[in-house]
N, C-alpha and C. Protein backbone atom coordinates (compact mmCIF):
# COMPACT_ATOMS: atom_id res chain seq x y z
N UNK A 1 54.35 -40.63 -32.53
CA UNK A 1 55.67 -40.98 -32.06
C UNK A 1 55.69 -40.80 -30.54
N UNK A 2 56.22 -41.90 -29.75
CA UNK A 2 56.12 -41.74 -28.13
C UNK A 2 57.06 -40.49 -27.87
N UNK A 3 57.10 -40.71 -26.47
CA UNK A 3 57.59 -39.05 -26.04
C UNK A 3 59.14 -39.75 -25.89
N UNK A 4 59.40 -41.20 -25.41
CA UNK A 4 60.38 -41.60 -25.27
C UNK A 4 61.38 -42.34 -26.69
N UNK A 5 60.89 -42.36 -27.51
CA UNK A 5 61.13 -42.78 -28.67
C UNK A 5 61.90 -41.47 -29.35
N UNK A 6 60.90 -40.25 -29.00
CA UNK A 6 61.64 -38.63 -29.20
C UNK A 6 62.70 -38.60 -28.87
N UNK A 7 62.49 -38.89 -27.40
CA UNK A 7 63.78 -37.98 -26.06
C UNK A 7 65.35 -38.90 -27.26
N UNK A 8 64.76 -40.27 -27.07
CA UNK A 8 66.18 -41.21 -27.55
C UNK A 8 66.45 -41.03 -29.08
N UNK A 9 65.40 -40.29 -29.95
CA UNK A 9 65.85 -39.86 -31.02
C UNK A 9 67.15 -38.61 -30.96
N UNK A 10 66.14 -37.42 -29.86
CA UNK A 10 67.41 -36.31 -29.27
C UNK A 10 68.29 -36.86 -28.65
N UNK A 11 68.48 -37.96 -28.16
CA UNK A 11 69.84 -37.96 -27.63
C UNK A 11 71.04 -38.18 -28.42
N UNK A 12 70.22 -39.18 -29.11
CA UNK A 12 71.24 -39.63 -30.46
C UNK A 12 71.64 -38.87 -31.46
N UNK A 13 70.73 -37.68 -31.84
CA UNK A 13 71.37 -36.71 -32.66
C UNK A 13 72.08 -35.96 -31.54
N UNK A 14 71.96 -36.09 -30.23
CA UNK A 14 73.19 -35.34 -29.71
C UNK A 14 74.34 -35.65 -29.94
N UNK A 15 74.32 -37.33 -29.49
CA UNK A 15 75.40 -37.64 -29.67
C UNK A 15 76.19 -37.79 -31.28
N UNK A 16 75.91 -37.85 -31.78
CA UNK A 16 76.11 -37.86 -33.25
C UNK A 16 76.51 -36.53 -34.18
N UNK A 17 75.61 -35.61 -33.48
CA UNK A 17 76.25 -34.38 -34.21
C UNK A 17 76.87 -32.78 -33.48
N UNK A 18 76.81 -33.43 -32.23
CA UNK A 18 77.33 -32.66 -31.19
C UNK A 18 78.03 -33.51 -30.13
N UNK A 19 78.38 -34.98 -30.10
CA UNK A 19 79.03 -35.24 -29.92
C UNK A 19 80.71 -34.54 -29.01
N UNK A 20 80.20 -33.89 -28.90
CA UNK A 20 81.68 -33.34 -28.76
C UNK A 20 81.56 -32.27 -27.05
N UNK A 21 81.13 -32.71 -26.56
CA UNK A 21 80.41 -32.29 -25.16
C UNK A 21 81.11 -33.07 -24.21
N UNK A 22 81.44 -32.54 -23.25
CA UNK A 22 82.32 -33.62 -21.89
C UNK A 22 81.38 -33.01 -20.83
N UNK A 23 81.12 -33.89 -19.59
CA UNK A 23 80.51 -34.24 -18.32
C UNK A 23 81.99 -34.08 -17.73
N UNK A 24 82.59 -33.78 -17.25
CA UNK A 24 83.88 -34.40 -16.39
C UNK A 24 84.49 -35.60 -17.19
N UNK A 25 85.52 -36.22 -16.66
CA UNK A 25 86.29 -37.36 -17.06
C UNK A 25 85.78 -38.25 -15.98
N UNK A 26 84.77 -38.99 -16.65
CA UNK A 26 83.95 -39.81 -15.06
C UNK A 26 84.74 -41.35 -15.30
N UNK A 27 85.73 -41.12 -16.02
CA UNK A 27 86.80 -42.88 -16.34
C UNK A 27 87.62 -42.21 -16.09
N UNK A 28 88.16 -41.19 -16.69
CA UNK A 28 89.77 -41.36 -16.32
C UNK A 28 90.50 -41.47 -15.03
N UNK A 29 89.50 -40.56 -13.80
CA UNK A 29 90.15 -41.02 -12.79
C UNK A 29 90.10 -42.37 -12.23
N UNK A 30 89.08 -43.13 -12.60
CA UNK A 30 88.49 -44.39 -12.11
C UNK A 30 87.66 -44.13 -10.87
N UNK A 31 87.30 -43.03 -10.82
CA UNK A 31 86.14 -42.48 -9.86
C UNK A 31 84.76 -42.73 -10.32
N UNK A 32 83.72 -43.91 -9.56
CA UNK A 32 82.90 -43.74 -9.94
C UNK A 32 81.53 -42.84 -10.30
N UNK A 33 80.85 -42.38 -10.92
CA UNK A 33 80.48 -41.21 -11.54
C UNK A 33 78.54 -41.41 -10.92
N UNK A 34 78.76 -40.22 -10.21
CA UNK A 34 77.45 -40.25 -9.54
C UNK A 34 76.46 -39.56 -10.76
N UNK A 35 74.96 -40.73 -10.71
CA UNK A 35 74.83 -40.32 -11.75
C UNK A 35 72.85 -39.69 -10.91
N UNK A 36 72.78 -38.29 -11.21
CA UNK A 36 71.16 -38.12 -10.62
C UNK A 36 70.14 -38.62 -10.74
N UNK A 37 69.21 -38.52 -10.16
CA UNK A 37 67.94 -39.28 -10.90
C UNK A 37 67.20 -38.08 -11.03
N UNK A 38 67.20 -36.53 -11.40
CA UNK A 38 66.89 -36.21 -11.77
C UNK A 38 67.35 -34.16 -11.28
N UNK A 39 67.37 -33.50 -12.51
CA UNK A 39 68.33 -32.80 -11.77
C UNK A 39 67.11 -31.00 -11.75
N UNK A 40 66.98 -30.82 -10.38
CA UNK A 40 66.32 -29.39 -10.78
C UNK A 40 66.24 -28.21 -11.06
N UNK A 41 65.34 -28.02 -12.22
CA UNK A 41 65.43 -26.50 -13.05
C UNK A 41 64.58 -25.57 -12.21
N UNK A 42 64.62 -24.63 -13.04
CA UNK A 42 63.57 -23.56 -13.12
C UNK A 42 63.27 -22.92 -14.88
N UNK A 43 62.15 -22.97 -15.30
CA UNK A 43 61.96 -22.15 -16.33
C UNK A 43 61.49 -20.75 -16.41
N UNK A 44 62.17 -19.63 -17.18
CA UNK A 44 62.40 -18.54 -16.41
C UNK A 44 60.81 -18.28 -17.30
N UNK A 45 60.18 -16.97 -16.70
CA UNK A 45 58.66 -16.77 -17.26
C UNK A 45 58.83 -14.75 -17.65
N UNK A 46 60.54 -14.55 -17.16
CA UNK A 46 60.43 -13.02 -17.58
C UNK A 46 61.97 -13.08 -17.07
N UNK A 47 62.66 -11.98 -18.06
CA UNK A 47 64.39 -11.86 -17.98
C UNK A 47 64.75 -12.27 -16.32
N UNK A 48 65.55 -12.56 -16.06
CA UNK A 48 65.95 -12.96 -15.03
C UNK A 48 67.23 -12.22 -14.85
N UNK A 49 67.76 -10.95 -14.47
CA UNK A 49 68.80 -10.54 -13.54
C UNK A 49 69.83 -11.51 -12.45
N UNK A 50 70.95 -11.54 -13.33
CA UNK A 50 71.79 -12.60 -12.70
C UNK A 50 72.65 -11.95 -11.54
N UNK A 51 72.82 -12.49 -10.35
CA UNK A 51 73.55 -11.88 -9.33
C UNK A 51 74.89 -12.70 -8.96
N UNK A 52 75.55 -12.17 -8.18
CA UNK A 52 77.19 -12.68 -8.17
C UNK A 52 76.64 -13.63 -6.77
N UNK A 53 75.70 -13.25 -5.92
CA UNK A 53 75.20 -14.03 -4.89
C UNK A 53 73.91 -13.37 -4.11
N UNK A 54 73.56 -14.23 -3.48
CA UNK A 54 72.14 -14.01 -3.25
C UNK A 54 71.90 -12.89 -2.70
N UNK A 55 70.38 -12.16 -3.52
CA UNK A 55 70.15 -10.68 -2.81
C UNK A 55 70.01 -9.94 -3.85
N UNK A 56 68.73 -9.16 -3.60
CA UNK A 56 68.83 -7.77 -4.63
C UNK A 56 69.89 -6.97 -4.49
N UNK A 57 70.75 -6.52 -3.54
CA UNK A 57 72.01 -5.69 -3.05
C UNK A 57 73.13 -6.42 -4.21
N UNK A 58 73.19 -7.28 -4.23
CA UNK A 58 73.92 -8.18 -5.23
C UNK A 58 74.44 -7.42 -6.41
N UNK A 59 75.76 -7.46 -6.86
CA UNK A 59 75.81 -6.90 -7.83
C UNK A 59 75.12 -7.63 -9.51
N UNK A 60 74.40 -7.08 -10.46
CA UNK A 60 74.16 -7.92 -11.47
C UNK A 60 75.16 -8.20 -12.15
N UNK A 61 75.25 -9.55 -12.84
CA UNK A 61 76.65 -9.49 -13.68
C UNK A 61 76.11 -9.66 -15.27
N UNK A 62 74.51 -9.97 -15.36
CA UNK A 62 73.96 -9.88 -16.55
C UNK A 62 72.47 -10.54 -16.71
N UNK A 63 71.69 -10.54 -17.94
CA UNK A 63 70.37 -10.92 -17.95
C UNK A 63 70.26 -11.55 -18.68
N UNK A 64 69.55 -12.53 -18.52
CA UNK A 64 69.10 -14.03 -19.05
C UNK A 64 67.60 -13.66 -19.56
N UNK A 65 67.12 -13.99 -20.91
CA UNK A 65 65.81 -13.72 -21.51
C UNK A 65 64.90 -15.15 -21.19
N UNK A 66 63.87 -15.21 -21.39
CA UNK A 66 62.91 -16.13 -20.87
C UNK A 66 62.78 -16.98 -22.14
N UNK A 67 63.26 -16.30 -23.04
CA UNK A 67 63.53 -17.27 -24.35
C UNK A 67 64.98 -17.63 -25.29
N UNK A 68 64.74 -18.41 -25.46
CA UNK A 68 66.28 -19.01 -26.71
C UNK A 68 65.96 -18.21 -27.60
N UNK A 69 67.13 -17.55 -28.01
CA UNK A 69 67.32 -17.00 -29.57
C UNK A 69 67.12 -17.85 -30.58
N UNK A 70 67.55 -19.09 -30.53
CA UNK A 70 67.32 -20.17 -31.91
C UNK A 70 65.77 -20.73 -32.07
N UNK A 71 65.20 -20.83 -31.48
CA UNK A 71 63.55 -21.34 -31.21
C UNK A 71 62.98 -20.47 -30.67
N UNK A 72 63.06 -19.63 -29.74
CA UNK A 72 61.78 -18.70 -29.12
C UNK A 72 61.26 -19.64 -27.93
N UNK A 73 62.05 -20.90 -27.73
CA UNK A 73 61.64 -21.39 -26.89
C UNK A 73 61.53 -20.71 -25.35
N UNK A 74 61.19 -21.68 -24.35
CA UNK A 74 61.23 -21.15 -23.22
C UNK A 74 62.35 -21.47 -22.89
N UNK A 75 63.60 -20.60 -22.12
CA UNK A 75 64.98 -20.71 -21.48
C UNK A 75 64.36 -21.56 -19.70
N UNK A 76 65.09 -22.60 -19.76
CA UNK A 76 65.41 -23.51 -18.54
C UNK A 76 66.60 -24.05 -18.45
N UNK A 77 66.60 -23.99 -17.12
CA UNK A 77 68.42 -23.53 -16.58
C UNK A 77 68.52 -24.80 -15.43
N UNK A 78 69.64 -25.63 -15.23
CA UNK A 78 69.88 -26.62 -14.23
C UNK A 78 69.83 -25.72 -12.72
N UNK A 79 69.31 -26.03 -11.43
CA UNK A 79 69.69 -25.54 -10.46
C UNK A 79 70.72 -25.94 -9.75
N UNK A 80 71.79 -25.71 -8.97
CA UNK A 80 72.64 -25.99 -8.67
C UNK A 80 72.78 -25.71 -7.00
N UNK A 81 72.08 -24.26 -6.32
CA UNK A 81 72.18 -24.80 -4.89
C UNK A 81 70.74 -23.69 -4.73
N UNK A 82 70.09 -23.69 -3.30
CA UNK A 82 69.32 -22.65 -3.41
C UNK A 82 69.92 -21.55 -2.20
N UNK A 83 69.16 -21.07 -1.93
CA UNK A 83 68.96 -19.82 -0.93
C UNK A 83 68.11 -18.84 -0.52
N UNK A 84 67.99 -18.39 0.33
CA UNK A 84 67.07 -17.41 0.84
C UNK A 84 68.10 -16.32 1.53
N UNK A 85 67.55 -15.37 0.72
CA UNK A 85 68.15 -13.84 1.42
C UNK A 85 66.76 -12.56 1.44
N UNK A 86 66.70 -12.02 2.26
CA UNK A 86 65.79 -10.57 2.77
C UNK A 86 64.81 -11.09 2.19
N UNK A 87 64.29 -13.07 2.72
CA UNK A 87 63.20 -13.42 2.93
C UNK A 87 62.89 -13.78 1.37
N UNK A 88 63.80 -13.73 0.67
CA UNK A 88 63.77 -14.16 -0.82
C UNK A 88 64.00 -15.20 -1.13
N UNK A 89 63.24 -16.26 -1.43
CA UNK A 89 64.29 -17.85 -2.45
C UNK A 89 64.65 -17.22 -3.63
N UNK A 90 65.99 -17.64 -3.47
CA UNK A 90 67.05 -17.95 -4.45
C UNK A 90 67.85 -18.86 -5.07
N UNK A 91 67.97 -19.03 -6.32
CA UNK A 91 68.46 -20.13 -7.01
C UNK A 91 69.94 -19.93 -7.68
N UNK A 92 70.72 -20.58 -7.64
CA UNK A 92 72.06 -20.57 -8.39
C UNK A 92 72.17 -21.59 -9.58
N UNK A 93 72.04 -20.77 -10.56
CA UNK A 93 71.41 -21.88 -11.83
C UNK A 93 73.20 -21.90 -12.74
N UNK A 94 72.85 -22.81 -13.87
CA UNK A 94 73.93 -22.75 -14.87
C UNK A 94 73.69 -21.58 -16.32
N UNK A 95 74.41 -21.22 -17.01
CA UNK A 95 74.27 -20.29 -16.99
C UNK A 95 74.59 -20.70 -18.83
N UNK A 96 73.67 -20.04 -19.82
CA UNK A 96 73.94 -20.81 -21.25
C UNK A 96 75.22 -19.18 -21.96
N UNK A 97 76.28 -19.24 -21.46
CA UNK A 97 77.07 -17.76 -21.65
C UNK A 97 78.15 -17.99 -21.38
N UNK A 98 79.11 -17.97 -22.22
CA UNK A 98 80.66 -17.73 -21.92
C UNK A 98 81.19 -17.00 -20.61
N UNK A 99 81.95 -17.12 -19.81
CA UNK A 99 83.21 -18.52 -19.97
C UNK A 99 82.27 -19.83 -19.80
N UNK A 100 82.61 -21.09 -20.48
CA UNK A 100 82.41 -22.38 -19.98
C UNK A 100 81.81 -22.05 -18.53
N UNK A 101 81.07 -23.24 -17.86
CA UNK A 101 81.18 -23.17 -16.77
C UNK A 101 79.97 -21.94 -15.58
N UNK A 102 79.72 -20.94 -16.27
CA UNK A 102 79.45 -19.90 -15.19
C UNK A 102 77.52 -19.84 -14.77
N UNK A 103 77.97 -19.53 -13.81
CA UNK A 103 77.13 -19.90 -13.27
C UNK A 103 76.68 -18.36 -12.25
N UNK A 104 75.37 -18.26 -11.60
CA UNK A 104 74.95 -17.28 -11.35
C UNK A 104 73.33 -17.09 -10.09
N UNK A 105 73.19 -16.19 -9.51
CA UNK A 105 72.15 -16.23 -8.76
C UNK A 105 71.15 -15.80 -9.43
N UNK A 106 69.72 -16.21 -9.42
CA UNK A 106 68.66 -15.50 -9.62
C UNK A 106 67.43 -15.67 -8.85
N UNK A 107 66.86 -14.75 -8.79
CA UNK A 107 65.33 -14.94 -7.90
C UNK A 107 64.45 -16.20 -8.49
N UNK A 108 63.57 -16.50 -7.47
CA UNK A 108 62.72 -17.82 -7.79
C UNK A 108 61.35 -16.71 -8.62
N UNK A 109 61.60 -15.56 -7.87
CA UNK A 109 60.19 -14.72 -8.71
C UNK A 109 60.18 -14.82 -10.29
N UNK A 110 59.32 -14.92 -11.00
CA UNK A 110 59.17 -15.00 -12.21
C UNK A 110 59.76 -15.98 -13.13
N UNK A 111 59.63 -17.17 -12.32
CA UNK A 111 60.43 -18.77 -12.48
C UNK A 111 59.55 -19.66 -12.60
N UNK A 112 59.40 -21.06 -13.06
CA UNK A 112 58.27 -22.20 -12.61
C UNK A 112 59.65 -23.22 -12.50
N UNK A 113 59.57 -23.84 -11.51
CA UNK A 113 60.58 -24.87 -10.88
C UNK A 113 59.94 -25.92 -11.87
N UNK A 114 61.01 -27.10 -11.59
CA UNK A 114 61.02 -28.17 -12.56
C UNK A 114 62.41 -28.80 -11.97
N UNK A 115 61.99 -30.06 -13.03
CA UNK A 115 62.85 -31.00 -12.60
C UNK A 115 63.63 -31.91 -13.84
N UNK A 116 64.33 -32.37 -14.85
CA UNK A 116 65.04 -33.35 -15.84
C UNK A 116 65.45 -34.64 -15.41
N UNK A 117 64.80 -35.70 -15.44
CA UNK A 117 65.40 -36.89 -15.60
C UNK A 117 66.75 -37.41 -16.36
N UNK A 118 67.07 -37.23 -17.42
CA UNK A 118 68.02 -36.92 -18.37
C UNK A 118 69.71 -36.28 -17.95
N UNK A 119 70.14 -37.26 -18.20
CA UNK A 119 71.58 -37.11 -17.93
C UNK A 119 72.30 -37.42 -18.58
N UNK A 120 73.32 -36.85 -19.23
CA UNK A 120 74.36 -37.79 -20.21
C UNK A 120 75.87 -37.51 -20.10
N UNK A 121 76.89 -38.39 -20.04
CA UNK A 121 78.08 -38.07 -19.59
C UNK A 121 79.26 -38.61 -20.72
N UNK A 122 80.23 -38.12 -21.44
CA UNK A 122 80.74 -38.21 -22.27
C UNK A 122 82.13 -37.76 -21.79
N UNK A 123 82.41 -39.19 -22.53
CA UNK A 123 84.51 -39.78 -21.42
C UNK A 123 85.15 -39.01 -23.29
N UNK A 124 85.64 -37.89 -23.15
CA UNK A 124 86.25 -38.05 -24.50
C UNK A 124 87.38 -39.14 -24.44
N UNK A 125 87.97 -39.77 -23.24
CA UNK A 125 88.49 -40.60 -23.69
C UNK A 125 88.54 -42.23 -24.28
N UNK A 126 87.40 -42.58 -23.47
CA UNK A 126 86.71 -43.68 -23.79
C UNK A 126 85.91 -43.58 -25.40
N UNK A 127 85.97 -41.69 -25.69
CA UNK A 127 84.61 -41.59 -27.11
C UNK A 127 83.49 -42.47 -26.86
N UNK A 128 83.18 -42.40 -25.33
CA UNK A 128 81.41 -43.12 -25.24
C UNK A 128 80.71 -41.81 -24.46
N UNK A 129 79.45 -42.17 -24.81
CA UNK A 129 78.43 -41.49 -24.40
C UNK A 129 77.36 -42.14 -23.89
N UNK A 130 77.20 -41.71 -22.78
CA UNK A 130 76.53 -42.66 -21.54
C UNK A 130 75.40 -41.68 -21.52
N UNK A 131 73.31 -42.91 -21.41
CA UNK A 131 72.42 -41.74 -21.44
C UNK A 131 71.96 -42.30 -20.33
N UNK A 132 71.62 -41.62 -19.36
CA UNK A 132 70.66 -42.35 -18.47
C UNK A 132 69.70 -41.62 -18.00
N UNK A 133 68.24 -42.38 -18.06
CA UNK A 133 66.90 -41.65 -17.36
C UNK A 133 66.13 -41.82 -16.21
N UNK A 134 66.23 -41.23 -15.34
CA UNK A 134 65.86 -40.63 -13.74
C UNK A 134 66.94 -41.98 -13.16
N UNK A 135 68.27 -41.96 -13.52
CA UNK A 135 69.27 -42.47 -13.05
C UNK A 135 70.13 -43.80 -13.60
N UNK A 136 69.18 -44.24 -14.58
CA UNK A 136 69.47 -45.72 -14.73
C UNK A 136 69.59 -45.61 -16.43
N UNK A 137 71.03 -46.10 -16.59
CA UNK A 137 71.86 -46.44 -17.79
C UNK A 137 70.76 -46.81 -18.89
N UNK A 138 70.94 -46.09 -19.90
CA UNK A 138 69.56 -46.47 -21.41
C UNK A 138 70.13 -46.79 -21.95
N UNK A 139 71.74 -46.06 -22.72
CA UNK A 139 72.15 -46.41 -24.25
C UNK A 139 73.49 -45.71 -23.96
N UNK A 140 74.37 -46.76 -24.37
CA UNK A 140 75.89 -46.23 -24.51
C UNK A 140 76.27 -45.82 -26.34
N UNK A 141 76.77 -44.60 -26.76
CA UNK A 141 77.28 -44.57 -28.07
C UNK A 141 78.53 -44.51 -27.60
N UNK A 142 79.12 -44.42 -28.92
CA UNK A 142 80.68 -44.08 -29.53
C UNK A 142 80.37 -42.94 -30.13
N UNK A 143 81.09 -41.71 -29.69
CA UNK A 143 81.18 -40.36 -29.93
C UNK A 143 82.54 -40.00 -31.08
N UNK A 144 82.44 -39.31 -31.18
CA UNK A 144 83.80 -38.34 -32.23
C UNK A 144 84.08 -36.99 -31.11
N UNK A 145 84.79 -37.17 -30.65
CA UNK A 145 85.61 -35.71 -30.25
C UNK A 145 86.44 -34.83 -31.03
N UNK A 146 86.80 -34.08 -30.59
CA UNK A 146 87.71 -32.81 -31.08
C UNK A 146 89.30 -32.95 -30.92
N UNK A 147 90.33 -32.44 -32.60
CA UNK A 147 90.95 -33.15 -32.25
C UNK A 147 91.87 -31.61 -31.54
N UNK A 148 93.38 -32.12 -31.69
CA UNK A 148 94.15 -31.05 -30.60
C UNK A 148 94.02 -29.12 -30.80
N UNK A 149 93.85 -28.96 -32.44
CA UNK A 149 93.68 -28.30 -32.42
C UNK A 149 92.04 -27.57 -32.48
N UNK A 150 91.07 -28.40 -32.72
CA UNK A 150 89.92 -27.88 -31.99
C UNK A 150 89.49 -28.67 -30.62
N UNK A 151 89.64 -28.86 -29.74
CA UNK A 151 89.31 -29.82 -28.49
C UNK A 151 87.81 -29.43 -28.31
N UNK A 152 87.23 -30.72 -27.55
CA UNK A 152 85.97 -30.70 -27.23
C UNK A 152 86.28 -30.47 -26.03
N UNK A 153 85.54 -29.28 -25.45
CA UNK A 153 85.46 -28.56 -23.87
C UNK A 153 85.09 -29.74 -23.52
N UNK A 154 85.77 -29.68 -22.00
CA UNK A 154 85.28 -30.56 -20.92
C UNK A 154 84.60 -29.62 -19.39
N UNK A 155 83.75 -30.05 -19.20
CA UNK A 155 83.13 -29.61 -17.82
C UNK A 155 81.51 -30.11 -17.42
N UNK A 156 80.52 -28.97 -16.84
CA UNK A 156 79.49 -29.67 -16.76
C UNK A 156 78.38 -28.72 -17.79
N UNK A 157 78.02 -29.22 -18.58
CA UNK A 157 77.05 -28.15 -19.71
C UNK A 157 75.33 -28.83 -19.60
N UNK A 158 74.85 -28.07 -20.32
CA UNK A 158 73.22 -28.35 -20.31
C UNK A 158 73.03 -28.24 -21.82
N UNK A 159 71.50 -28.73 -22.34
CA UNK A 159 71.57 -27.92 -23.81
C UNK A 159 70.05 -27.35 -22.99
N UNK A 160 70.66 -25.92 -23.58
CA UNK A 160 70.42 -25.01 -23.80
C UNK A 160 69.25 -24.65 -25.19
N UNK A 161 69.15 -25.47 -26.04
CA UNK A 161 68.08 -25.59 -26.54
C UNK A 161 67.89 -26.78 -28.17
N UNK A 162 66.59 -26.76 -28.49
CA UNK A 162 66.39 -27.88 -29.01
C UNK A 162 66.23 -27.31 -30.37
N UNK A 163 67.01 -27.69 -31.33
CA UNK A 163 66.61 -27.28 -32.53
C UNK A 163 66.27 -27.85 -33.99
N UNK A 164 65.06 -28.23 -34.72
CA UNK A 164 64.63 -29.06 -35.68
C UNK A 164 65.24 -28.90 -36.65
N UNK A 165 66.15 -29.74 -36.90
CA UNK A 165 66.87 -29.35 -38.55
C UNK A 165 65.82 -30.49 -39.74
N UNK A 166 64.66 -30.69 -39.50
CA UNK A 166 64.26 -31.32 -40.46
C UNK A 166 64.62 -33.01 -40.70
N UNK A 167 64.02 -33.54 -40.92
CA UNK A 167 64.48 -35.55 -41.46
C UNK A 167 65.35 -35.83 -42.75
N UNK A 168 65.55 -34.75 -43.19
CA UNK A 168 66.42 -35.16 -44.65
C UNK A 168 67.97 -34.84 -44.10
N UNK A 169 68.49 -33.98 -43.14
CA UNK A 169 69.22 -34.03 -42.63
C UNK A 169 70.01 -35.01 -42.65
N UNK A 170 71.42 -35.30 -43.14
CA UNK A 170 72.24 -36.42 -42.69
C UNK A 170 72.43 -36.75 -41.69
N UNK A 171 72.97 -35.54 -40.64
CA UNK A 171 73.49 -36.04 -39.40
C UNK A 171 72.21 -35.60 -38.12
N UNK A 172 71.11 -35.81 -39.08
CA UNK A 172 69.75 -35.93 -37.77
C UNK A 172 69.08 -35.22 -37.58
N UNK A 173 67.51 -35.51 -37.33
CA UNK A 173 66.30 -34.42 -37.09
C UNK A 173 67.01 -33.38 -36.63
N UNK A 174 67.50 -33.59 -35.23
CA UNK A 174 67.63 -32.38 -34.55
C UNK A 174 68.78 -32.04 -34.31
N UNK A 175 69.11 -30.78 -33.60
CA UNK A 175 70.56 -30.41 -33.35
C UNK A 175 70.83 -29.72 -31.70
N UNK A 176 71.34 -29.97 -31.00
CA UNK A 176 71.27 -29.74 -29.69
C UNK A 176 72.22 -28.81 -29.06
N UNK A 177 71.52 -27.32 -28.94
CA UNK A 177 72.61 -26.43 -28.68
C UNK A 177 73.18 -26.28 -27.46
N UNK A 178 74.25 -26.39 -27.04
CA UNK A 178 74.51 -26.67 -25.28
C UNK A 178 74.83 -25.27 -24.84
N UNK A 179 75.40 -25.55 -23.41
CA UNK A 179 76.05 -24.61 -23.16
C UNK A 179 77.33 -24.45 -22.95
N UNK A 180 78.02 -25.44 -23.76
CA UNK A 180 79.40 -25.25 -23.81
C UNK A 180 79.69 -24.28 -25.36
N UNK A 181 80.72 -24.10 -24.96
CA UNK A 181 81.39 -23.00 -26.27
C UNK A 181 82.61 -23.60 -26.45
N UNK A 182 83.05 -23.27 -27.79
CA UNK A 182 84.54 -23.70 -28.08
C UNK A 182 85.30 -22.67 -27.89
N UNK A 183 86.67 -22.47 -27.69
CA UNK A 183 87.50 -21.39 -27.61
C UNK A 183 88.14 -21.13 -28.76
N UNK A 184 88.08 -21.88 -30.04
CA UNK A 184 88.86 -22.01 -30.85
C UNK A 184 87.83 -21.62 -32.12
């Protein structure tokens, strides 16, 4: 099975059984929606100590393991800006941990940088799901959202990890754990 035949198998069980994931509202304002051509990680290679901002002086606000609880996989995190403090690179990654949203500093030490082609953006209002790879539009679905009393979070999430539910599965090989949470 190609590697790309995979990726668009995972996307589609994303969309299909997790579905329920928002990017921003990249329609509703009628703002057009910048889309990356590729966005960079780091994969962590030993716990990673999260800081409120750059610097060992930093207060920690918590620790990130080098692996997913659901697979044992390796934990890789979107980067979001860098930095250097007391001669240190530093990274401000996304963060797979309640609240929605949070985000955090960590050292580049005990990291391997990287990079995701893979982007996907989901209008709960439109219920489409837009995939695109190293920038350029692949496959639009029709999603299912959440209704008022469970809502599908909106913001910017990652998945956080990949998980094989097997081919007999109804709603798909795989299952794609993000980093959004529900409140409900």
């Amino acid at each position: 099975m190609s590697f790309r035949f995979r990726a668009l198998t995972l996307v589609f069980a994303f969309v299909i059984v997790l579905g329920v994931f928002a990017v921003k509202e990249p329609y509703a304002s009628g703002a057009a929606l910048k889309v990356p051509v590729s966005t960079a990680t780091v994969t962590l290679l030993a716990p990673a100590r999260v800081h409120t901002y750059p610097g060992a002086s930093s207060p920690i606000t918590s620790v990130v393991a080098p692996t997913r609880p659901l697979t044992g996989s390796p934990t890789t995190l979107p980067v979001i800006a860098k930095a250097t403090a007391e001669g240190t690179p530093w990274v401000e990654v996304r963060l797979p941990q309640r609240p929605d949203g949070s985000t955090g500093w960590i050292s580049t030490a005990g990291t391997r940088a990287g990079s995701d082609p893979w982007f996907i953006s989901v209008s709960r209002e439109r219920r489409q799901a837009r995939i695109y790879d190293a920038g350029k539009l692949i496959q639009v679905f029709t999603v299912i959202v959440g209704k008022p009393s469970t809502p599908t979070p909106a913001g910017n999430f990652f998945v956080a990890e990949i998980v094989h539910e097997g081919y007999s599965i109804v709603s798909g090989p795989y299952a794609l754990a993000t980093s959004a949470y529900s409140n409900v």
